[in-house]
Every structure is written in C-alpha cells, then in structure tokens.
N, C-alpha and C. Protein backbone atom coordinates (compact mmCIF):
# COMPACT_ATOMS: atom_id res chain seq x y z
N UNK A 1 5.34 35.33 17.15
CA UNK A 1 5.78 34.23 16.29
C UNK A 1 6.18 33.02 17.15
N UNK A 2 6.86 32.99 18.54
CA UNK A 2 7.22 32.22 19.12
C UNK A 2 6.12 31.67 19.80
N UNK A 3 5.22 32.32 20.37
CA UNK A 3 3.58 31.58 20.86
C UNK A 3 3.20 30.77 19.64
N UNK A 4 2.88 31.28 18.45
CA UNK A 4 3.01 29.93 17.39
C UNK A 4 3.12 29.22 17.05
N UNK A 5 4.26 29.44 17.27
CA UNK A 5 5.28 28.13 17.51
C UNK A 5 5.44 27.11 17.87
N UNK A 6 5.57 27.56 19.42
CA UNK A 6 5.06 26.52 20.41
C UNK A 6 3.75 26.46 20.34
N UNK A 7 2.34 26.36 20.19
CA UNK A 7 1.25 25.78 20.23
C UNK A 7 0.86 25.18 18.34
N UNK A 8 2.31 25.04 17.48
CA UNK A 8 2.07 24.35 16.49
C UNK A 8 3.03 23.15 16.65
N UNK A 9 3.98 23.21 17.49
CA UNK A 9 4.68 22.24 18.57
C UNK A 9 3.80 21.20 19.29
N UNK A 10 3.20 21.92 19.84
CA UNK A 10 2.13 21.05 20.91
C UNK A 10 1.53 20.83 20.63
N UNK A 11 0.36 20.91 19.27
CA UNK A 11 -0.18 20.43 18.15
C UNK A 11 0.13 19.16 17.66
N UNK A 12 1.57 18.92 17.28
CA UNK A 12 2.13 18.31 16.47
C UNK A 12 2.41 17.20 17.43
N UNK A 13 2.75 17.30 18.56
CA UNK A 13 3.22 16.11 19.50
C UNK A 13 1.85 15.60 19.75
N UNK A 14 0.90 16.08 19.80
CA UNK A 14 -0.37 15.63 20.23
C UNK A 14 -1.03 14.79 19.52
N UNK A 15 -0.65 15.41 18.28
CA UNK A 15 -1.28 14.68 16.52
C UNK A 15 -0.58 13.36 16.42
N UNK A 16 1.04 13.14 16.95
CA UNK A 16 1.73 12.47 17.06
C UNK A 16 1.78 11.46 18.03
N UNK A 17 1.24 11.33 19.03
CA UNK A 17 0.57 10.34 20.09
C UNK A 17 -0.84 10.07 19.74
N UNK A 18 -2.21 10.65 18.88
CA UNK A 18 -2.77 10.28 18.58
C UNK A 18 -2.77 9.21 17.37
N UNK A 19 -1.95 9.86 16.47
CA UNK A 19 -1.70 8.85 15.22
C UNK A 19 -0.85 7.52 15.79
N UNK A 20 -0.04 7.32 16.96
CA UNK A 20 0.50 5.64 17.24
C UNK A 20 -0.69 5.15 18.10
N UNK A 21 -1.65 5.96 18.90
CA UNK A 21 -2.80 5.58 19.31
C UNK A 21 -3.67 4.52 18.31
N UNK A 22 -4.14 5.38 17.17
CA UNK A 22 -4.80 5.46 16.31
C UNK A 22 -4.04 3.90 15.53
N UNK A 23 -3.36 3.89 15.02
CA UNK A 23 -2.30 2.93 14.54
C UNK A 23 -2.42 1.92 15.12
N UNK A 24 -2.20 1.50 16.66
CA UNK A 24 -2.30 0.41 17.75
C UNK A 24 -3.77 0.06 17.24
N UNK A 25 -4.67 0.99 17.22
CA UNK A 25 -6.18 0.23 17.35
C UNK A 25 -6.45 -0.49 16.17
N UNK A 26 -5.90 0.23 14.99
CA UNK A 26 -6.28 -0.15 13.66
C UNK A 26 -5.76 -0.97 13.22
N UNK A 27 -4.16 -1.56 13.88
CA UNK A 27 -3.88 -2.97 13.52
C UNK A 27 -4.34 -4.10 14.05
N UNK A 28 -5.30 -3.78 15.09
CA UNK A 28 -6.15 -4.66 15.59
C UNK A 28 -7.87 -4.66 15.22
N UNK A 29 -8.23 -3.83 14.82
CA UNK A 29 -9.21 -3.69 13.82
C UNK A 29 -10.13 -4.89 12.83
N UNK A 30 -11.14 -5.03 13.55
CA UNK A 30 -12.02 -6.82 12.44
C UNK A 30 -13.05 -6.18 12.36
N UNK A 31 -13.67 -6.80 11.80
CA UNK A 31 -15.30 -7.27 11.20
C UNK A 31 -15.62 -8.25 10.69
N UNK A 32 -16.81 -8.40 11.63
CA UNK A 32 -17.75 -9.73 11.56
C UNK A 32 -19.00 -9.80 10.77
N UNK A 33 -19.17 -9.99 9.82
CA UNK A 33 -20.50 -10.18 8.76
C UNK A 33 -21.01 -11.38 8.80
N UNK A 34 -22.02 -11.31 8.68
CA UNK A 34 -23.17 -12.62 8.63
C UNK A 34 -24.03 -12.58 7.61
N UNK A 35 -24.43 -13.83 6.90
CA UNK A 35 -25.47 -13.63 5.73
C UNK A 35 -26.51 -13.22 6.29
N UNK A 36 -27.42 -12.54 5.61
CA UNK A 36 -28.62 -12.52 6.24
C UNK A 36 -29.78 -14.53 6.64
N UNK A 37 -29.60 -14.96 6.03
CA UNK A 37 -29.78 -16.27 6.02
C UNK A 37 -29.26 -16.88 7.44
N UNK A 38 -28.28 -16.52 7.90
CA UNK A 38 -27.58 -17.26 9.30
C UNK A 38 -26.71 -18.72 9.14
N UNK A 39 -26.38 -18.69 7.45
CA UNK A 39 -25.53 -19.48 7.21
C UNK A 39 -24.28 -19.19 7.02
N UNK A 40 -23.65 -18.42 7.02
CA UNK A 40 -22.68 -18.28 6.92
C UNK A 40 -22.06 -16.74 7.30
N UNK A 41 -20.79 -16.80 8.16
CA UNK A 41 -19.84 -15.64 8.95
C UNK A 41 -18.61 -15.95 9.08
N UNK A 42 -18.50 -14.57 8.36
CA UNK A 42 -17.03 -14.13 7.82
C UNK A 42 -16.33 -13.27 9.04
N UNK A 43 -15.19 -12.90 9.36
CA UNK A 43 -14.60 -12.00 10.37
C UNK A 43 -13.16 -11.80 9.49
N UNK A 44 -13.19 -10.61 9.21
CA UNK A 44 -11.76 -9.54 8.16
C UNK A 44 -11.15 -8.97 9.12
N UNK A 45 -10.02 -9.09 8.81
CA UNK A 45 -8.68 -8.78 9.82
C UNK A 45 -8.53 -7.44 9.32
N UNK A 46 -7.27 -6.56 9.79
CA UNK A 46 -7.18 -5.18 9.54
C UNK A 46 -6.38 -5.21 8.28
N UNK A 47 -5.84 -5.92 7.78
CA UNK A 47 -5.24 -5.61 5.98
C UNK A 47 -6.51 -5.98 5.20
N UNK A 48 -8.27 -6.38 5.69
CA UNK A 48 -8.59 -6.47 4.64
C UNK A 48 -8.71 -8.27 3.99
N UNK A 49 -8.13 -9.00 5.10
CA UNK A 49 -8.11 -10.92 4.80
C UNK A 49 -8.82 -11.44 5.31
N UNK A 50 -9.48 -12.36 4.80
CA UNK A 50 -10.29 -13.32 6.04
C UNK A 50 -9.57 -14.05 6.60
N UNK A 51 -9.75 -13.80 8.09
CA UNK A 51 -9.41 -14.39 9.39
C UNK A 51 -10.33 -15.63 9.46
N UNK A 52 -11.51 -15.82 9.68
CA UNK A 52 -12.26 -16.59 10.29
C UNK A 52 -13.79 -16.86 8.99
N UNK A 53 -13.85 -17.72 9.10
CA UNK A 53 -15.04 -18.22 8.05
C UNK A 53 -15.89 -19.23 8.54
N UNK A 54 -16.70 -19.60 8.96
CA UNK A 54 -17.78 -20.31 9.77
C UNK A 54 -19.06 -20.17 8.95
N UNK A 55 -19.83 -21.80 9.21
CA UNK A 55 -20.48 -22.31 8.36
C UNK A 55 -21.74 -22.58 9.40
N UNK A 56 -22.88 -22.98 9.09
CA UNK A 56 -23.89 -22.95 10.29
C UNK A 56 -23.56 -24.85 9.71
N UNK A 57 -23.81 -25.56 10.89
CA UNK A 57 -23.99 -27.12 10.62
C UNK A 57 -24.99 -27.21 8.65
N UNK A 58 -26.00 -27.04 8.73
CA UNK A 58 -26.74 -27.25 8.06
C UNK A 58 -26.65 -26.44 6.74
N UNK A 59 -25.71 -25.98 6.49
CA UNK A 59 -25.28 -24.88 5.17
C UNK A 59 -25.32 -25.87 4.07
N UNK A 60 -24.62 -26.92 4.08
CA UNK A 60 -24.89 -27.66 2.60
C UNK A 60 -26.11 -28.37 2.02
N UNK A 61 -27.04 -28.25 3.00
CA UNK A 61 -28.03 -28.67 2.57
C UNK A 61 -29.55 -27.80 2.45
N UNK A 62 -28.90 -26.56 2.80
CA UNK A 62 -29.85 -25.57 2.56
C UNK A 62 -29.69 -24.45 1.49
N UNK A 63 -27.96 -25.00 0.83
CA UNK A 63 -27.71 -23.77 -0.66
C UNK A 63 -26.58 -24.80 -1.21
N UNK A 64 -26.65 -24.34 -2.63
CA UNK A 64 -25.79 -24.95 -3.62
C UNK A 64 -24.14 -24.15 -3.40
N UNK A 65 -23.36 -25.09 -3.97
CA UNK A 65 -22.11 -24.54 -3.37
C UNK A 65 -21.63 -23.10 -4.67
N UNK A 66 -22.55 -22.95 -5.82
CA UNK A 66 -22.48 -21.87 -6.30
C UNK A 66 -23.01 -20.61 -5.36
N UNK A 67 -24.03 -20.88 -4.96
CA UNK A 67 -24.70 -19.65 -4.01
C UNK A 67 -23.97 -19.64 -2.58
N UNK A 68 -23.51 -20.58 -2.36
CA UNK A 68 -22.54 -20.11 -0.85
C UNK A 68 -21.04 -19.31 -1.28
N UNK A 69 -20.42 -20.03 -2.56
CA UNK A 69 -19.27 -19.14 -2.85
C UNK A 69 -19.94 -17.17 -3.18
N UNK A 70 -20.85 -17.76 -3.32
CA UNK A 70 -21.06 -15.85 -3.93
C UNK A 70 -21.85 -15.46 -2.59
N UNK A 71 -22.35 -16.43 -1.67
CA UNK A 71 -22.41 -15.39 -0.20
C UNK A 71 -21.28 -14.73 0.13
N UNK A 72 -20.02 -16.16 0.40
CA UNK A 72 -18.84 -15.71 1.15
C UNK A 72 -18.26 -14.78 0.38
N UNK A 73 -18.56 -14.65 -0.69
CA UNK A 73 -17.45 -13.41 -1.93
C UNK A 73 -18.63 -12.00 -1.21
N UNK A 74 -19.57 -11.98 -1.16
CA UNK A 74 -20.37 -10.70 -0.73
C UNK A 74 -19.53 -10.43 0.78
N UNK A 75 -19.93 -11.59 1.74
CA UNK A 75 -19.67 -10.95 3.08
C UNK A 75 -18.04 -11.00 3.22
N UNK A 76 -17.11 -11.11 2.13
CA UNK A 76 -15.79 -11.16 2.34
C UNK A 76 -15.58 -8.93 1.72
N UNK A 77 -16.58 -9.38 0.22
CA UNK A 77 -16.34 -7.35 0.41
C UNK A 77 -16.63 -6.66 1.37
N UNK A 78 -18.10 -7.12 1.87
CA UNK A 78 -19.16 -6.26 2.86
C UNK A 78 -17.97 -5.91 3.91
N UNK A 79 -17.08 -7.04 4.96
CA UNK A 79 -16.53 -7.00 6.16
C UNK A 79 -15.38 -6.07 5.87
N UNK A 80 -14.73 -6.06 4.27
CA UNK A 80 -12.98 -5.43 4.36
C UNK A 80 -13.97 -3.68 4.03
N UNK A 81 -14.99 -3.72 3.51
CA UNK A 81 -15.22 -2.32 3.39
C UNK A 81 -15.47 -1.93 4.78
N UNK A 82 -16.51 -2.41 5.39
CA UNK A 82 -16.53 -2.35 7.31
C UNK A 82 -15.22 -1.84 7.66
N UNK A 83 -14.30 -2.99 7.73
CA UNK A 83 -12.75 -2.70 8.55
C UNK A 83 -12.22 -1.01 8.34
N UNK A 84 -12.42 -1.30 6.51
CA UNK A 84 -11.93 0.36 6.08
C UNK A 84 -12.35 1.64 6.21
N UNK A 85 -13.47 1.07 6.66
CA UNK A 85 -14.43 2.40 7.26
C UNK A 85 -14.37 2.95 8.88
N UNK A 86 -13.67 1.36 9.55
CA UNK A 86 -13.45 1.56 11.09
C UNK A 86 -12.36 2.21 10.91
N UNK A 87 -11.06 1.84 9.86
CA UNK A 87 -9.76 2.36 10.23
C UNK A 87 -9.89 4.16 9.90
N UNK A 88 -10.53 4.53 8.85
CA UNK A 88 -11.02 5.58 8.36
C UNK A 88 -11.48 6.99 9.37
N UNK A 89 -12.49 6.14 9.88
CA UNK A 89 -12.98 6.91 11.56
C UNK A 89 -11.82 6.85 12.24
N UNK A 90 -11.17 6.12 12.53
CA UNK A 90 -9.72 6.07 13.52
C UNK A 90 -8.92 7.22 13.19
N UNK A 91 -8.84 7.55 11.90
CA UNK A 91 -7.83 8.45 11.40
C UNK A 91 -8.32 9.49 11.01
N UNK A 92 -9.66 9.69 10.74
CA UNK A 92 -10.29 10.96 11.04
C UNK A 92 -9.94 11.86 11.56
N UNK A 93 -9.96 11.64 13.50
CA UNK A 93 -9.82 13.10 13.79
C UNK A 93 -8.22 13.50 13.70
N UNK A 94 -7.25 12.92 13.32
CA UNK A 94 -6.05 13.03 13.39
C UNK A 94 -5.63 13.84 12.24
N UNK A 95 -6.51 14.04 11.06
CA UNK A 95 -6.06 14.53 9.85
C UNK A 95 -6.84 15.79 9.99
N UNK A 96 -7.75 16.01 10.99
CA UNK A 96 -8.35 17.49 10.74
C UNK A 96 -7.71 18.56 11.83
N UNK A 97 -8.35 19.45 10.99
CA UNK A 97 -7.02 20.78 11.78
C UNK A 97 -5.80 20.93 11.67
N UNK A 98 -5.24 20.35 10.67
CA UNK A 98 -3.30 20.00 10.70
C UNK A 98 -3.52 21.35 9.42
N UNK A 99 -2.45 22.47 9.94
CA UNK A 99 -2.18 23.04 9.47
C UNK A 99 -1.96 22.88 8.05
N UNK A 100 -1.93 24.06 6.95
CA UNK A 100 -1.37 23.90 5.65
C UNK A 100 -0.02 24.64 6.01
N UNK A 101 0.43 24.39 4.81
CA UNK A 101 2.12 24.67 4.45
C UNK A 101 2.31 26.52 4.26
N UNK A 102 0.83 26.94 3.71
CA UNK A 102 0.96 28.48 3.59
C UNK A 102 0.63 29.19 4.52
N UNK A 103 0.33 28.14 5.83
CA UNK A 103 -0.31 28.83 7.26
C UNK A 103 1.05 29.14 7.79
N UNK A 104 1.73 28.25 7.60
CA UNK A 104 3.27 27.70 8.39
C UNK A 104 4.13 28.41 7.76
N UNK A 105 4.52 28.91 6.54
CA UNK A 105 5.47 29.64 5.89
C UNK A 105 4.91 30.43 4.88
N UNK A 106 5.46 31.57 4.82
CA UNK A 106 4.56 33.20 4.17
C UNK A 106 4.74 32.68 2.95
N UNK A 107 4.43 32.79 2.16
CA UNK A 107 4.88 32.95 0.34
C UNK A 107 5.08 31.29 0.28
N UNK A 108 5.17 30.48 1.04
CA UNK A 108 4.98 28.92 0.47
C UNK A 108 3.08 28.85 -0.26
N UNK A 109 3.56 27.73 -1.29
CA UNK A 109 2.21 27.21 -2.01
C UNK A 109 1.28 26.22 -1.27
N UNK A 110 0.28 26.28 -1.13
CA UNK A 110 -0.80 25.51 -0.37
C UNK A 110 -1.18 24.11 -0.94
N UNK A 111 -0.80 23.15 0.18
CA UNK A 111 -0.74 21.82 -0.34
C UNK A 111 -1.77 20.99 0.29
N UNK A 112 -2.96 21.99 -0.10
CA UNK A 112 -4.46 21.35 0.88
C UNK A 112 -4.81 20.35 -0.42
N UNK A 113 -4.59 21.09 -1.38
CA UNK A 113 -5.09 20.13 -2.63
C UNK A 113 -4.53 18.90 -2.81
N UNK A 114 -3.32 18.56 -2.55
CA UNK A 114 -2.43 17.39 -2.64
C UNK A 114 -2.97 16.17 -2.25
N UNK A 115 -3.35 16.81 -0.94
CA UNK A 115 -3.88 15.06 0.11
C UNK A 115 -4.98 14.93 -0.04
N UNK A 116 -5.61 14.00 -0.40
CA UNK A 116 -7.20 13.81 -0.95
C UNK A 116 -7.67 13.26 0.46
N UNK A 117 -8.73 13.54 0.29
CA UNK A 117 -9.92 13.26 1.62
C UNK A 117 -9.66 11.51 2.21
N UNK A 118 -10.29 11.64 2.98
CA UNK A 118 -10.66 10.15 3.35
C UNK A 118 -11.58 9.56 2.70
N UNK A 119 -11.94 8.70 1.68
CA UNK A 119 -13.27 8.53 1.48
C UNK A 119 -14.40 7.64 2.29
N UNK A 120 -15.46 7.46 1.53
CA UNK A 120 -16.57 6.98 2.31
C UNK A 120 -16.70 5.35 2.03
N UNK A 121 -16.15 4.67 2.89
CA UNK A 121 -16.49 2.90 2.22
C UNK A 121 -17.06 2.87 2.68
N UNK A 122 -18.52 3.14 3.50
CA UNK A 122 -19.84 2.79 3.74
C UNK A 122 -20.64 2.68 2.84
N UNK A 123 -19.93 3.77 1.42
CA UNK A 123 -21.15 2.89 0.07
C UNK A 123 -20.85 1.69 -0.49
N UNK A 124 -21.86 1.37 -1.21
CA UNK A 124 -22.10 -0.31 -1.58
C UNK A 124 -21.59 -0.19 -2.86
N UNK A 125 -20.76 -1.37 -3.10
CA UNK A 125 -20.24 -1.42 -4.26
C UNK A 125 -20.76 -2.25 -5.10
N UNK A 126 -20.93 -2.27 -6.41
CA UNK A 126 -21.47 -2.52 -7.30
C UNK A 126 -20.99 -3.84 -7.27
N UNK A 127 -22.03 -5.04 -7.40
CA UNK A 127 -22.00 -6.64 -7.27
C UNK A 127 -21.53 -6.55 -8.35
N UNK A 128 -20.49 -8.20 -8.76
CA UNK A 128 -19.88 -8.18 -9.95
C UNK A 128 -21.35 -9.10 -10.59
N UNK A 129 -21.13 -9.24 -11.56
CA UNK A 129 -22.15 -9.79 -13.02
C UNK A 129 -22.09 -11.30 -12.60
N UNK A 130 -23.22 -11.92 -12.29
CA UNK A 130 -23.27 -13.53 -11.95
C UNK A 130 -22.85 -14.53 -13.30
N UNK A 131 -21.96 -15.12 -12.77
CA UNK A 131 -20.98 -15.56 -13.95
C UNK A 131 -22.60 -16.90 -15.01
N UNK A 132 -22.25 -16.69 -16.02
CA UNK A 132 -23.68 -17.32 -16.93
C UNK A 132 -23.31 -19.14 -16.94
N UNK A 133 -21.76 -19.49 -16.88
CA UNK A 133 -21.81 -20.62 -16.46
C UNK A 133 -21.61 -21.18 -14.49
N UNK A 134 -21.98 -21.81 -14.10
CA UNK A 134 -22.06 -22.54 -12.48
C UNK A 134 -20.95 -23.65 -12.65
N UNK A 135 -20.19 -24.05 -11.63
CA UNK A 135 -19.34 -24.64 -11.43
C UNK A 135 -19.84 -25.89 -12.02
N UNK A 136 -21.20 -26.44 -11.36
CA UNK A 136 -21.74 -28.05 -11.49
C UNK A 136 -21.99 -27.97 -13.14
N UNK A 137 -22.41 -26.81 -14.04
CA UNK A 137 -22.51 -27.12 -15.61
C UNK A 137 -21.45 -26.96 -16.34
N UNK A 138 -20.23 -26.22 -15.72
CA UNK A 138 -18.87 -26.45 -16.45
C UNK A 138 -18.01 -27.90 -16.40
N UNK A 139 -18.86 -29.19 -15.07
CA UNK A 139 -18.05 -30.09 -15.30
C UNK A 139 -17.23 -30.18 -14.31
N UNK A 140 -17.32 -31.20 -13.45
CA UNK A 140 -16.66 -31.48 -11.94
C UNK A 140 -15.98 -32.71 -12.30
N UNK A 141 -14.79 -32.59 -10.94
CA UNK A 141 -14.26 -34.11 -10.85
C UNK A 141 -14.93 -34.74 -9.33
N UNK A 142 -16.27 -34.25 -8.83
CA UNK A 142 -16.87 -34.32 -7.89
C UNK A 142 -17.89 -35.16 -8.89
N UNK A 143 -17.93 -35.34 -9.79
CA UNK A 143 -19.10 -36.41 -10.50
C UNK A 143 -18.43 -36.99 -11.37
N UNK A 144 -16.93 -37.19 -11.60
CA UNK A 144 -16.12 -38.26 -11.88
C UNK A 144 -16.13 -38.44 -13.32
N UNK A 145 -16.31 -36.96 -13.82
CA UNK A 145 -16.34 -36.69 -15.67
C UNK A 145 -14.57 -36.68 -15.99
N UNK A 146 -14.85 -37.70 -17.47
CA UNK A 146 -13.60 -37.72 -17.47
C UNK A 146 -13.18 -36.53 -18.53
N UNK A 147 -12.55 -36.07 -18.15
CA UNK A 147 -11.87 -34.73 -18.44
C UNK A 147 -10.61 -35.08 -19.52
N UNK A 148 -10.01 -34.67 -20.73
CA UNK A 148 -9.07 -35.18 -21.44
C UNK A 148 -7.76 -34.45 -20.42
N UNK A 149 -6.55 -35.10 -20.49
CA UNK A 149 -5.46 -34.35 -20.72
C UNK A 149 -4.63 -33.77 -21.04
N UNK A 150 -4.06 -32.68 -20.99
CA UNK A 150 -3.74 -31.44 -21.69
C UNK A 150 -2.72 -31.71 -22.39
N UNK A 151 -2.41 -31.76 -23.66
CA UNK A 151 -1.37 -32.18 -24.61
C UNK A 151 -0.41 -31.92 -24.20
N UNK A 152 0.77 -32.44 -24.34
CA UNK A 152 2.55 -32.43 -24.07
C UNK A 152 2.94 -30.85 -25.45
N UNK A 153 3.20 -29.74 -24.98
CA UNK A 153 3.84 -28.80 -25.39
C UNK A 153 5.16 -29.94 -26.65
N UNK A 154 5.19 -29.58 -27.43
CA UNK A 154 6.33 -29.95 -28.51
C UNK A 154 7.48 -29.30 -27.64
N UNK A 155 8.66 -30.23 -28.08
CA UNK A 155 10.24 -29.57 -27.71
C UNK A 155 10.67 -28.54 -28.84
N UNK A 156 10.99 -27.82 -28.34
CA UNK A 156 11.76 -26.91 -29.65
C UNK A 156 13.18 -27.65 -29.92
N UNK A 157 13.50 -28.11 -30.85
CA UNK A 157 14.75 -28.92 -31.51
C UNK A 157 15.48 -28.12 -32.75
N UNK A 158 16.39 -27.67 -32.08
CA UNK A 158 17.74 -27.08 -32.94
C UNK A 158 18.51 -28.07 -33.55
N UNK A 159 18.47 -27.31 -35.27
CA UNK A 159 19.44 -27.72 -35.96
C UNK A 159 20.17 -28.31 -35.39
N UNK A 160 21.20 -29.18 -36.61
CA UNK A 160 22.43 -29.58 -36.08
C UNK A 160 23.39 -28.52 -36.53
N UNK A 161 24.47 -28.44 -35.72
CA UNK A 161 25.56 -27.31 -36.56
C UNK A 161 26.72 -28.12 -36.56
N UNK A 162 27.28 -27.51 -37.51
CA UNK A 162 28.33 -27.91 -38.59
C UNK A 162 29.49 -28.03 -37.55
N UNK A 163 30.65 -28.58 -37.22
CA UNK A 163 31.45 -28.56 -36.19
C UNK A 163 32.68 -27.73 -36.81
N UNK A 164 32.62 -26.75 -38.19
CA UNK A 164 33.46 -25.92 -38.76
C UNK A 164 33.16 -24.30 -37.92
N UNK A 165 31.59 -24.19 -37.77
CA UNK A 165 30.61 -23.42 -37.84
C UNK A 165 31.09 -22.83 -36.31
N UNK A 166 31.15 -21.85 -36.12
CA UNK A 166 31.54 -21.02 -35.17
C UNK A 166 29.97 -20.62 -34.25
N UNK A 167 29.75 -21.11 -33.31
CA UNK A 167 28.74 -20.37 -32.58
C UNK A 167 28.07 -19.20 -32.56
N UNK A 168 27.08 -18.77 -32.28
CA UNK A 168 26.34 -17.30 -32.48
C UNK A 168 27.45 -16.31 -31.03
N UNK A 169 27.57 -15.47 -30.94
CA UNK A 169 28.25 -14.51 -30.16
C UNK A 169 26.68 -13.91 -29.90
N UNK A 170 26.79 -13.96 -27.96
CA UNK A 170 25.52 -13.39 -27.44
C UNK A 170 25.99 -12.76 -26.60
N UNK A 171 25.21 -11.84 -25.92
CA UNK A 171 25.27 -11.97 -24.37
C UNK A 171 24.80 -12.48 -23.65
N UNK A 172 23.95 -13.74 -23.90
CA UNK A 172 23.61 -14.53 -23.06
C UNK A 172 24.67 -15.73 -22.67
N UNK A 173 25.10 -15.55 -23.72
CA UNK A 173 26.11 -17.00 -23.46
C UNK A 173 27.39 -16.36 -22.64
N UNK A 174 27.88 -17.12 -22.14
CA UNK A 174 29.72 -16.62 -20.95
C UNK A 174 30.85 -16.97 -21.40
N UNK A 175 30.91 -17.32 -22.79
CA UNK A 175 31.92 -16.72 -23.75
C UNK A 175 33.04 -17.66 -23.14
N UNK A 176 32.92 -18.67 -23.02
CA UNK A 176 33.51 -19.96 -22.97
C UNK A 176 34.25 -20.61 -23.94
C-alpha cells in the first residue's frame, strides 16, 4: 500500500509541474490565419481575441466591405478554434492516466464519467446564414442618406396630489 502511495505521489507532483508547464505555454498561445485570397490576417491571442488584424495594401479595392467583414468574421472563428485546439493538445497529456477515485479508495464511486473529454475543435463549424440585407442596401451615412431622428420618448407626468393626501408608504422611498 505504501509503494502506491508513493508512486501516486510522484505521479501527482509530476502531473503538477506539467500542468504550470502546460499553463505557461497556453497563456502564450496564438494563431495566425490568412484568407485564402492574401487579403487579409488575423492573429488570436490565448482567450480566443483578436490581437492583430492586417490588411494587404490593396484590400479595398479588390472586395466590398460586406465580403471583407465576413472574411475577418471566418478567419476570427477559424484562428480561436486553432488556439483551442493548441491549448487542448497542451493539456492532453496531462489529463491521461490520472487515476480514478475507485482506483484510489475501495468502495468509493467512479468519477470517470463526471469529467467529459477534451473535445475536437479541429471540426468546422457550421457558417452562420449570409445576412439577406448588405450594409450598402440597408443605407449608410457613408453616402450621406438622410436618416430621420429617433423620436423624444414622452415624460411620464404624475398627477397632482392633494396637499391633505398622505403619500404612498413604499419601500422604496426613506420614510422621510
């Protein structure tokens, strides 16, 4: 029992310098995507944000600024699924082989089922639905349409009260 012990000890310290290993790398962790086109590159930081966004000189005159927002929205998923897939591998080998709870104590319940796998963000996720109106046919202030302005909300205006008339008792009010 005591050989056990100690080599579920030394296990555990090991698992335990790998995981701040593992940790150090993965908060430093990017990805760099590029359109296929060579107009445009994205680079995702390790939460998953864009860090860096770069434009080739000649991008505005080779796509509409509807089709460049829905590049950068592709290579902004493409790069955070990348990152999550680097941090994923990072933490891989750290989660395999770790004992269960019924290996470690006789008559305890097995809590393999509890912790769900790592999954796979190397699959492609389903593009969202290309929106049926474009920025330029909903109406820009880039072509100087005059747009109405948005009505003044009405005041809500309370009665007058009677100066006999005793106030409402709330708890909002501080009973002044």
């Amino acid at each position: 029992m005591k050989d056990r012990m100690d080599t579920l000890l030394e296990n555990f310290e090991r698992q335990t310098a790998q995981l701040r290993d593992a940790q150090a790398a993965a908060a430093e962790t990017t990805a760099t995507v590029a359109s296929s086109d060579g107009l445009v590159r994205a680079t995702i930081d390790a939460g998953g944000s864009l860090a860096k966004l770069e434009f080739a000189p000649n991008t505005f005159e080779r796509t509409t600024p509807a089709q460049l927002a829905n590049t950068v929205q592709t290579l902004v998923r493409h790069g955070s699924l990348q990152v999550k897939q680097k941090i994923a591998d990072l933490m891989a080998p750290i989660t395999e082989g770790l004992p269960d709870l019924a290996d470690l104590v006789e008559g305890a319940p097995s809590l393999a089922g509890l912790v769900p796998p790592i999954p796979d963000f190397a699959e492609e996720e389903e593009a969202p639905a290309p929106r049926s109106e474009s920025f330029e046919e909903a109406g820009s202030i880039l072509r100087n349409e005059q747009v109405p302005p948005p009505r003044p909300t009405p005041k809500r205006v309370r009665p007058p009260r009677d100066e006999d008339e005793e106030p409402p008792s709330s708890w909002m009010t501080r009973g002044d």
